[in-house]
PDB file of N, CA and C in Angstrom:
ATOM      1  N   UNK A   1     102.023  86.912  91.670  1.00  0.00           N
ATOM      2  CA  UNK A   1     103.255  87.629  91.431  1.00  0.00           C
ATOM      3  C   UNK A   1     103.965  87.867  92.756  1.00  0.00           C
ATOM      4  N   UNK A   2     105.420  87.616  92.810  1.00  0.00           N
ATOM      5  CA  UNK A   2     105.993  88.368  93.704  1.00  0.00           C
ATOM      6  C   UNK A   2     106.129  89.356  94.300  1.00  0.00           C
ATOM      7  N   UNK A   3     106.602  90.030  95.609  1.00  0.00           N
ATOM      8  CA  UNK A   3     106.613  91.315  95.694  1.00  0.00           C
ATOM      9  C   UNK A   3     108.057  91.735  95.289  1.00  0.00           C
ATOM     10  N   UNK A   4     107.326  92.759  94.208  1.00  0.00           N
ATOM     11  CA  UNK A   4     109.103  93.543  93.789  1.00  0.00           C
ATOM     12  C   UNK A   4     109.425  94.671  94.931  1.00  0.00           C
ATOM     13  N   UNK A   5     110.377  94.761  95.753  1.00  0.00           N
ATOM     14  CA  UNK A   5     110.727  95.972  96.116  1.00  0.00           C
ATOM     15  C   UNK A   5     110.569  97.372  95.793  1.00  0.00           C
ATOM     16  N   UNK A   6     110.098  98.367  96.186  1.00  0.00           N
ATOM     17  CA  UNK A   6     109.809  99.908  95.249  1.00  0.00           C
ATOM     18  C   UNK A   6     111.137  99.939  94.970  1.00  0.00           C
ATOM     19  N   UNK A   7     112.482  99.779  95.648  1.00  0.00           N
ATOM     20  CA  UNK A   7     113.428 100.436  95.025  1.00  0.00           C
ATOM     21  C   UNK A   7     113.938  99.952  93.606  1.00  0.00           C
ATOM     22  N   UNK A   8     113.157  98.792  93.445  1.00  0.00           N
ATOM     23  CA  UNK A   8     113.252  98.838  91.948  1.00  0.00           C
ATOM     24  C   UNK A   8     112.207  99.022  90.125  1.00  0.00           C
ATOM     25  N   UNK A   9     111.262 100.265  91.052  1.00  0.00           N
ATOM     26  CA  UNK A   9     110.549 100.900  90.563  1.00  0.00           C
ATOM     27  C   UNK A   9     111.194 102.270  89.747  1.00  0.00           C
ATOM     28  N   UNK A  10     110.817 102.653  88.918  1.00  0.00           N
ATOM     29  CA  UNK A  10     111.065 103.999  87.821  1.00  0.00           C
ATOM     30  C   UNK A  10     110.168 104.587  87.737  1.00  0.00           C
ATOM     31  N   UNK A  11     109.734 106.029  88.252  1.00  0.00           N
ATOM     32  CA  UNK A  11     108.512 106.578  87.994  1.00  0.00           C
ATOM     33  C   UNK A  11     108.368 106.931  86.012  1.00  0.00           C
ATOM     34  N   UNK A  12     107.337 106.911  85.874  1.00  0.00           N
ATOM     35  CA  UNK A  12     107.278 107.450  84.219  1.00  0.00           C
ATOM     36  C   UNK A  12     105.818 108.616  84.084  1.00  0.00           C
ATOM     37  N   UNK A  13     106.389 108.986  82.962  1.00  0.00           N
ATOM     38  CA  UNK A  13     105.197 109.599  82.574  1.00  0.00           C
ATOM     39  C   UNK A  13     104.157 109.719  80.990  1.00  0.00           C
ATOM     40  N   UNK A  14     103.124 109.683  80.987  1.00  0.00           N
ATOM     41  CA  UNK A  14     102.778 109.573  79.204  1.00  0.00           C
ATOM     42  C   UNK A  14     101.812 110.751  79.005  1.00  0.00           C
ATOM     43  N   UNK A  15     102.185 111.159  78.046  1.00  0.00           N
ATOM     44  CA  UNK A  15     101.899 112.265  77.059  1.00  0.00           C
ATOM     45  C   UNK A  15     101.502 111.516  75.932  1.00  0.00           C
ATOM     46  N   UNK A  16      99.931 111.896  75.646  1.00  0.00           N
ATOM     47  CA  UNK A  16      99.393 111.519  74.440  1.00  0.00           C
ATOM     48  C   UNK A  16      99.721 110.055  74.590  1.00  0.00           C
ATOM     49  N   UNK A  17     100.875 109.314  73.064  1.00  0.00           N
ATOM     50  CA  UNK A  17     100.872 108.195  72.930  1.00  0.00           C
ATOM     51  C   UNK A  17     102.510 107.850  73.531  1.00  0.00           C
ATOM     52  N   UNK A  18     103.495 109.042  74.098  1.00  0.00           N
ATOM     53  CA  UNK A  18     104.661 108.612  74.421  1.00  0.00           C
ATOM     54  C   UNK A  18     104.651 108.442  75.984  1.00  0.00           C
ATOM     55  N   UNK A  19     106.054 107.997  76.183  1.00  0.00           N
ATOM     56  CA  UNK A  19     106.283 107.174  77.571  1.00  0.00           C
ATOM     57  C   UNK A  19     107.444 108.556  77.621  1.00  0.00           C
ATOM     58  N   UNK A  20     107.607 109.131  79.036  1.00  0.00           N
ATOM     59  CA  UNK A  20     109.262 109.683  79.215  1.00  0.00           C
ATOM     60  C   UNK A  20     109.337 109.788  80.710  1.00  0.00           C
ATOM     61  N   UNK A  21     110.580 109.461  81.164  1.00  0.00           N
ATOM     62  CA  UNK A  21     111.151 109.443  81.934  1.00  0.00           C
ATOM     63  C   UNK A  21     111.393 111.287  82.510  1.00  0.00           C
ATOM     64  N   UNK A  22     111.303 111.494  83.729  1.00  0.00           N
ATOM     65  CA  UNK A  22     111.690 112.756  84.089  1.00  0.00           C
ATOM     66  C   UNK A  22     113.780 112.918  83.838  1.00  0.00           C
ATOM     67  N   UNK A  23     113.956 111.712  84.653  1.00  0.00           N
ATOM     68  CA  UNK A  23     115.030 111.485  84.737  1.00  0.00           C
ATOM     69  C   UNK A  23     115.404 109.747  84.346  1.00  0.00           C
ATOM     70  N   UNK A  24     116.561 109.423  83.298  1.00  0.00           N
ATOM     71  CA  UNK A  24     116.905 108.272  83.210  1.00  0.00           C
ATOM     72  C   UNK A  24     117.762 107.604  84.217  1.00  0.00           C
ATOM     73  N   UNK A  25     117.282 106.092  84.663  1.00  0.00           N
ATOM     74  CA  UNK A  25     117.851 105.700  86.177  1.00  0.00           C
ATOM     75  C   UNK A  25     119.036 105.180  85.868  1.00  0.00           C
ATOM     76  N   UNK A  26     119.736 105.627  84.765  1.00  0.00           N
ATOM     77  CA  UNK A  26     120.975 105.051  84.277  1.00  0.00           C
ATOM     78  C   UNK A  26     121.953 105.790  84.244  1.00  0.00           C
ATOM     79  N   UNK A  27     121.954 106.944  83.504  1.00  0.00           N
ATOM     80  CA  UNK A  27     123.094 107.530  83.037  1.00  0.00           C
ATOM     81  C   UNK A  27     122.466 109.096  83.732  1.00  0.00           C
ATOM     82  N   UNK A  28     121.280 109.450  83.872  1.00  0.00           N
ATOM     83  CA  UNK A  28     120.957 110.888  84.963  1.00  0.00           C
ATOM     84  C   UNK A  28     120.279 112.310  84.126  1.00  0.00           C
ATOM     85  N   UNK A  29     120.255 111.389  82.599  1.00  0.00           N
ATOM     86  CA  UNK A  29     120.049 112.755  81.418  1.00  0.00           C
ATOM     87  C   UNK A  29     118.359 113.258  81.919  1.00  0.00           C
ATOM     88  N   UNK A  30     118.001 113.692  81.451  1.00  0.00           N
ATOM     89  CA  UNK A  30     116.703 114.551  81.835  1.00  0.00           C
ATOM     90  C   UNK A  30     115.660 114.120  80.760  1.00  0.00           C
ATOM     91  N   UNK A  31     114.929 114.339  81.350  1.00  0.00           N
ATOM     92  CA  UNK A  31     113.241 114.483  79.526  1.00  0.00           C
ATOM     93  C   UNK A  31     113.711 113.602  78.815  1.00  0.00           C
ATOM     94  N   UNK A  32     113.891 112.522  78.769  1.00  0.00           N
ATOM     95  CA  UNK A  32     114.020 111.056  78.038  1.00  0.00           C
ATOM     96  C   UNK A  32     112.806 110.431  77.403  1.00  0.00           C
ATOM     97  N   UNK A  33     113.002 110.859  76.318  1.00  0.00           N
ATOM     98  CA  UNK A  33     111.534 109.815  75.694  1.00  0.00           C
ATOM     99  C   UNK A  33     112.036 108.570  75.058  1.00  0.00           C
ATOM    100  N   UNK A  34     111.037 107.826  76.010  1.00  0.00           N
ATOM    101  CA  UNK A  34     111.403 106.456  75.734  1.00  0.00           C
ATOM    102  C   UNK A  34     110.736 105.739  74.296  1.00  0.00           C
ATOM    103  N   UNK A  35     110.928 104.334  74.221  1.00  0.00           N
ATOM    104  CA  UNK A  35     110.719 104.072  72.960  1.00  0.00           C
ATOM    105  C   UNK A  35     109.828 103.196  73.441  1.00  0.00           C
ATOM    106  N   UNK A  36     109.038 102.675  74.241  1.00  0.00           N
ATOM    107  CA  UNK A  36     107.881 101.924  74.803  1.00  0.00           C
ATOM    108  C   UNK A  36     106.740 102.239  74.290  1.00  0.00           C
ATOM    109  N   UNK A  37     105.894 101.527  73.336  1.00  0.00           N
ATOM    110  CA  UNK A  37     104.994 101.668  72.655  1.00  0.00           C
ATOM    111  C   UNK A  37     103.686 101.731  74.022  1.00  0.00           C
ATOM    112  N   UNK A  38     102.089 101.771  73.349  1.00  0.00           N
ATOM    113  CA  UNK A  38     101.339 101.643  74.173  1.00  0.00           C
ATOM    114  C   UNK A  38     100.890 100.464  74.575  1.00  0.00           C
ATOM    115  N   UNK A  39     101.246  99.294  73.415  1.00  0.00           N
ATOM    116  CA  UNK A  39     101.065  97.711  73.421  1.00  0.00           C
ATOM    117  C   UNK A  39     101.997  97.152  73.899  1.00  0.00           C
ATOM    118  N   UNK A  40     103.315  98.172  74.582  1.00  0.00           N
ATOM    119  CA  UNK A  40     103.844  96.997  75.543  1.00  0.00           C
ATOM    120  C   UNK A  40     103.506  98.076  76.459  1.00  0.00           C
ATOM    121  N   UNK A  41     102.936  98.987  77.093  1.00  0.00           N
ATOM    122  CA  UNK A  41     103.253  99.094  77.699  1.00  0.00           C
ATOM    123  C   UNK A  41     101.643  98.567  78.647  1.00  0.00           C
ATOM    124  N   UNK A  42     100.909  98.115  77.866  1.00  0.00           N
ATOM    125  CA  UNK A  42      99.315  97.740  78.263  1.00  0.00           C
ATOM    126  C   UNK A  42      99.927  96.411  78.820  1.00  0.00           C
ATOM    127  N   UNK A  43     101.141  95.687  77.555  1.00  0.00           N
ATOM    128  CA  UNK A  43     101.223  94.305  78.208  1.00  0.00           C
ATOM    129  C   UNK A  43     101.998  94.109  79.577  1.00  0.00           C
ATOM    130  N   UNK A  44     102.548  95.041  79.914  1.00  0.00           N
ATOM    131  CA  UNK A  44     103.842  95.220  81.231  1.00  0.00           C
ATOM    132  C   UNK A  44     102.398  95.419  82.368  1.00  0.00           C
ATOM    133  N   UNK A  45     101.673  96.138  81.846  1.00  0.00           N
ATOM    134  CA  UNK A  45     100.215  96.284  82.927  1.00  0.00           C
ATOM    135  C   UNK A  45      99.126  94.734  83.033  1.00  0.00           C
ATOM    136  N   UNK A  46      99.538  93.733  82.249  1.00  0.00           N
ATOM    137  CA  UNK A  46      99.407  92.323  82.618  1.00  0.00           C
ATOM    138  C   UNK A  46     100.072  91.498  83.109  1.00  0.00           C
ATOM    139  N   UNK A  47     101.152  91.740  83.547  1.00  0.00           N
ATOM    140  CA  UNK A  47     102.750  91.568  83.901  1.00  0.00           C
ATOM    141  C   UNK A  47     103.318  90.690  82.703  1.00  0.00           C
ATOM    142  N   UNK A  48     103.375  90.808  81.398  1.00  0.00           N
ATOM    143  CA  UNK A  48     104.344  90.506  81.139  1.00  0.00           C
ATOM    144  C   UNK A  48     105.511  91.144  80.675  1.00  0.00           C
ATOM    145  N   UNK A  49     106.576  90.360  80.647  1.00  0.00           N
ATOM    146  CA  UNK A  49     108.195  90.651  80.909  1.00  0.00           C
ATOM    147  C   UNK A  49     108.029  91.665  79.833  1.00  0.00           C
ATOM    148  N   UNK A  50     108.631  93.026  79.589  1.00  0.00           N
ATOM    149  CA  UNK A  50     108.771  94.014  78.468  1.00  0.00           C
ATOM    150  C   UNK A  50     110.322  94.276  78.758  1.00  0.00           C
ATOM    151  N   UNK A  51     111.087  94.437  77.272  1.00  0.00           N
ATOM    152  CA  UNK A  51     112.494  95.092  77.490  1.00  0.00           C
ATOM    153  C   UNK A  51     112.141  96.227  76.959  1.00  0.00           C
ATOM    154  N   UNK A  52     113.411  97.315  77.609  1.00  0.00           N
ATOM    155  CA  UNK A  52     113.187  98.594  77.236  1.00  0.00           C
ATOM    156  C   UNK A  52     114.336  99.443  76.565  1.00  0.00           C
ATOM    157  N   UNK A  53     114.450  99.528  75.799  1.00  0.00           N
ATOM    158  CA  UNK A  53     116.176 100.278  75.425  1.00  0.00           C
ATOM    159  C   UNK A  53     116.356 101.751  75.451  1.00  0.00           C
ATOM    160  N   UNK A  54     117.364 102.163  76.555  1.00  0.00           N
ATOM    161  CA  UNK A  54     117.137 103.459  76.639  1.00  0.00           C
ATOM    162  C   UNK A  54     117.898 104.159  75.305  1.00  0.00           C
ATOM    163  N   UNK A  55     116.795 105.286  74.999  1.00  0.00           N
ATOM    164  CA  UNK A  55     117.836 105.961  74.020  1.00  0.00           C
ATOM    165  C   UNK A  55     119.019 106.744  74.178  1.00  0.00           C
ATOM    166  N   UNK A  56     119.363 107.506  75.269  1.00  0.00           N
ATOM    167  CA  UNK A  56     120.361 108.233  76.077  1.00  0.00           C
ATOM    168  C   UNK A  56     121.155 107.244  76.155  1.00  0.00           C
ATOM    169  N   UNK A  57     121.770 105.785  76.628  1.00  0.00           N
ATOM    170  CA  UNK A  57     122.677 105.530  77.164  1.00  0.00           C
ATOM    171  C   UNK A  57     122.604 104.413  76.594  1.00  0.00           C
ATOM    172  N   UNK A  58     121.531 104.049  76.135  1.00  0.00           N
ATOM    173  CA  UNK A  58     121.596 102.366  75.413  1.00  0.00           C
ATOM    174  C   UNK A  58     121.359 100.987  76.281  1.00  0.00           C
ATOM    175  N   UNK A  59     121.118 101.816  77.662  1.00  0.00           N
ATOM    176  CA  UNK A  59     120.757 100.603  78.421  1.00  0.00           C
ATOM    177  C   UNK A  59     119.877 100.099  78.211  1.00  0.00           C
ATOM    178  N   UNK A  60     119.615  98.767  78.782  1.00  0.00           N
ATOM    179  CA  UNK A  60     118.371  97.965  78.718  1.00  0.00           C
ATOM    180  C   UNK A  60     117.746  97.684  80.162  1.00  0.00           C
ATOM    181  N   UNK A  61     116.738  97.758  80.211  1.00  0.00           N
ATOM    182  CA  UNK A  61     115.721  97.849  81.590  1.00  0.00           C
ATOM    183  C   UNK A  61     114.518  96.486  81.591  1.00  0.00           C
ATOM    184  N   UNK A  62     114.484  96.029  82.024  1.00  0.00           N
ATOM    185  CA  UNK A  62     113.418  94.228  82.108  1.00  0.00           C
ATOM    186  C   UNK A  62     112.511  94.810  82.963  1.00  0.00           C
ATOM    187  N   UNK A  63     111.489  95.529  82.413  1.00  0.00           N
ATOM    188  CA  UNK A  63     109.772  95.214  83.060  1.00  0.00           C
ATOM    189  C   UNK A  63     109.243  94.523  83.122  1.00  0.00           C
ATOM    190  N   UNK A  64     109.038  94.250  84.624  1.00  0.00           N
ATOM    191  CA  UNK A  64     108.256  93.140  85.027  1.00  0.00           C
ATOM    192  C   UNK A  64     106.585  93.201  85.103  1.00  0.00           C
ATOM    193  N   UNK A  65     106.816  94.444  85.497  1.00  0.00           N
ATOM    194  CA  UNK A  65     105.120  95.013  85.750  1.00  0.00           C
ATOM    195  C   UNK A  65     105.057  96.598  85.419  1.00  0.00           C
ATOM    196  N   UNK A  66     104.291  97.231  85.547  1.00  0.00           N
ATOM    197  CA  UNK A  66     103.318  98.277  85.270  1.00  0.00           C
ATOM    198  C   UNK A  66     102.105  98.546  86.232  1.00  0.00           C
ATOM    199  N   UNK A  67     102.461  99.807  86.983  1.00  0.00           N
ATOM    200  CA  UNK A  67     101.037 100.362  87.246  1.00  0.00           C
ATOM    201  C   UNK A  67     100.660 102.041  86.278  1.00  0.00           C
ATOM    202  N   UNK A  68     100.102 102.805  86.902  1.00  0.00           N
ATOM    203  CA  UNK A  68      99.748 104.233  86.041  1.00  0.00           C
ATOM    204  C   UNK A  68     100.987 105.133  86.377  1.00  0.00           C
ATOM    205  N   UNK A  69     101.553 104.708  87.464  1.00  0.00           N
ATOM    206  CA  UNK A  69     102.820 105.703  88.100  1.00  0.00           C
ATOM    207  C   UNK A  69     104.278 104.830  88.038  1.00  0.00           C
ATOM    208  N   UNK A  70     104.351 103.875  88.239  1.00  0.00           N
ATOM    209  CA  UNK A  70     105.888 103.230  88.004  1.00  0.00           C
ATOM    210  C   UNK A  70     105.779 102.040  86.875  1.00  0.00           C
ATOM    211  N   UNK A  71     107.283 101.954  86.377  1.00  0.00           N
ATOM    212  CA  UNK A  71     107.477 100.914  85.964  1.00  0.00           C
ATOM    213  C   UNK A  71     108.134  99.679  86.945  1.00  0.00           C
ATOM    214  N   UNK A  72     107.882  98.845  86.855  1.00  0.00           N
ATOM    215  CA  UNK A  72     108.263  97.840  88.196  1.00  0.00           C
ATOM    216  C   UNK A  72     109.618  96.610  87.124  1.00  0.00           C
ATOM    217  N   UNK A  73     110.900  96.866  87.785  1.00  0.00           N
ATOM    218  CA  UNK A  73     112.044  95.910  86.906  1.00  0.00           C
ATOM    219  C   UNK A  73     112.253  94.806  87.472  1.00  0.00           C
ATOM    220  N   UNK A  74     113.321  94.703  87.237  1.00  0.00           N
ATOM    221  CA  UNK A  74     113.904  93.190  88.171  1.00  0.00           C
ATOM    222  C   UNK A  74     115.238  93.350  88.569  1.00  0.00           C
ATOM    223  N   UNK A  75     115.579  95.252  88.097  1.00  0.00           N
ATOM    224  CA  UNK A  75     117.119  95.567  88.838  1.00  0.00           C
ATOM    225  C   UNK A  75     116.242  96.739  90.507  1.00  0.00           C
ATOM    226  N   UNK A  76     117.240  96.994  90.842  1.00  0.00           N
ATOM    227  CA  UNK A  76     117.304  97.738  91.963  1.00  0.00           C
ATOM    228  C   UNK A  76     117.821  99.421  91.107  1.00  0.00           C
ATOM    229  N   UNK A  77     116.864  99.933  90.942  1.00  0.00           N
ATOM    230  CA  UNK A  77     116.741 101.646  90.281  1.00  0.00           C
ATOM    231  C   UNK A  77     117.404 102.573  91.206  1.00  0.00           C
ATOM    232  N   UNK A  78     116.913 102.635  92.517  1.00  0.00           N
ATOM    233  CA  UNK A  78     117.049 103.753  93.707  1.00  0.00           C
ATOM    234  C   UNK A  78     118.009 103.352  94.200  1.00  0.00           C
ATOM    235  N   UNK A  79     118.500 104.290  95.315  1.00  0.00           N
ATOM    236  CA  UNK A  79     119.279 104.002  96.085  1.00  0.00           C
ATOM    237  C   UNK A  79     118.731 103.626  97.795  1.00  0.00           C
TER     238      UNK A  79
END
């Protein structure tokens, strides 16, 4: 695998069986629970490609990878 840049990392967090965002890297809303199951999100932790649709803003996010603390994309998240 390539090296992705951190700045285009998303920290996340999971509770029980959900995924949420502290903050969405899109639109800035808060406590975002995402719609990322645990079977993609096991498969994003094999690297494969996962889309993600935010519910707040409707964006879409391309995971490339997965560790226990970020999601790893293929946009530039941070500044």
């Amino acid at each position: 695998m390539d090296v992705i840049p951190f700045q285009h990392t998303w920290p996340y967090e999971r509770v029980m069986e959900d995924i949420y965002f502290d903050t969405c890297p899109k639109c800035g809303r808060e406590q975002v629970l995402t719609h990322l199951k645990p079977h993609s999100l096991k498969a994003a932790f094999e690297g494969v490609k996962t889309s993600l649709n935010l519910p707040c803003c409707h964006a879409t996010l391309t995971i490339l990878h997965a560790d226990d603390d970020y999601l790893w994309t293929n946009e530039p998240l941070r500044k």
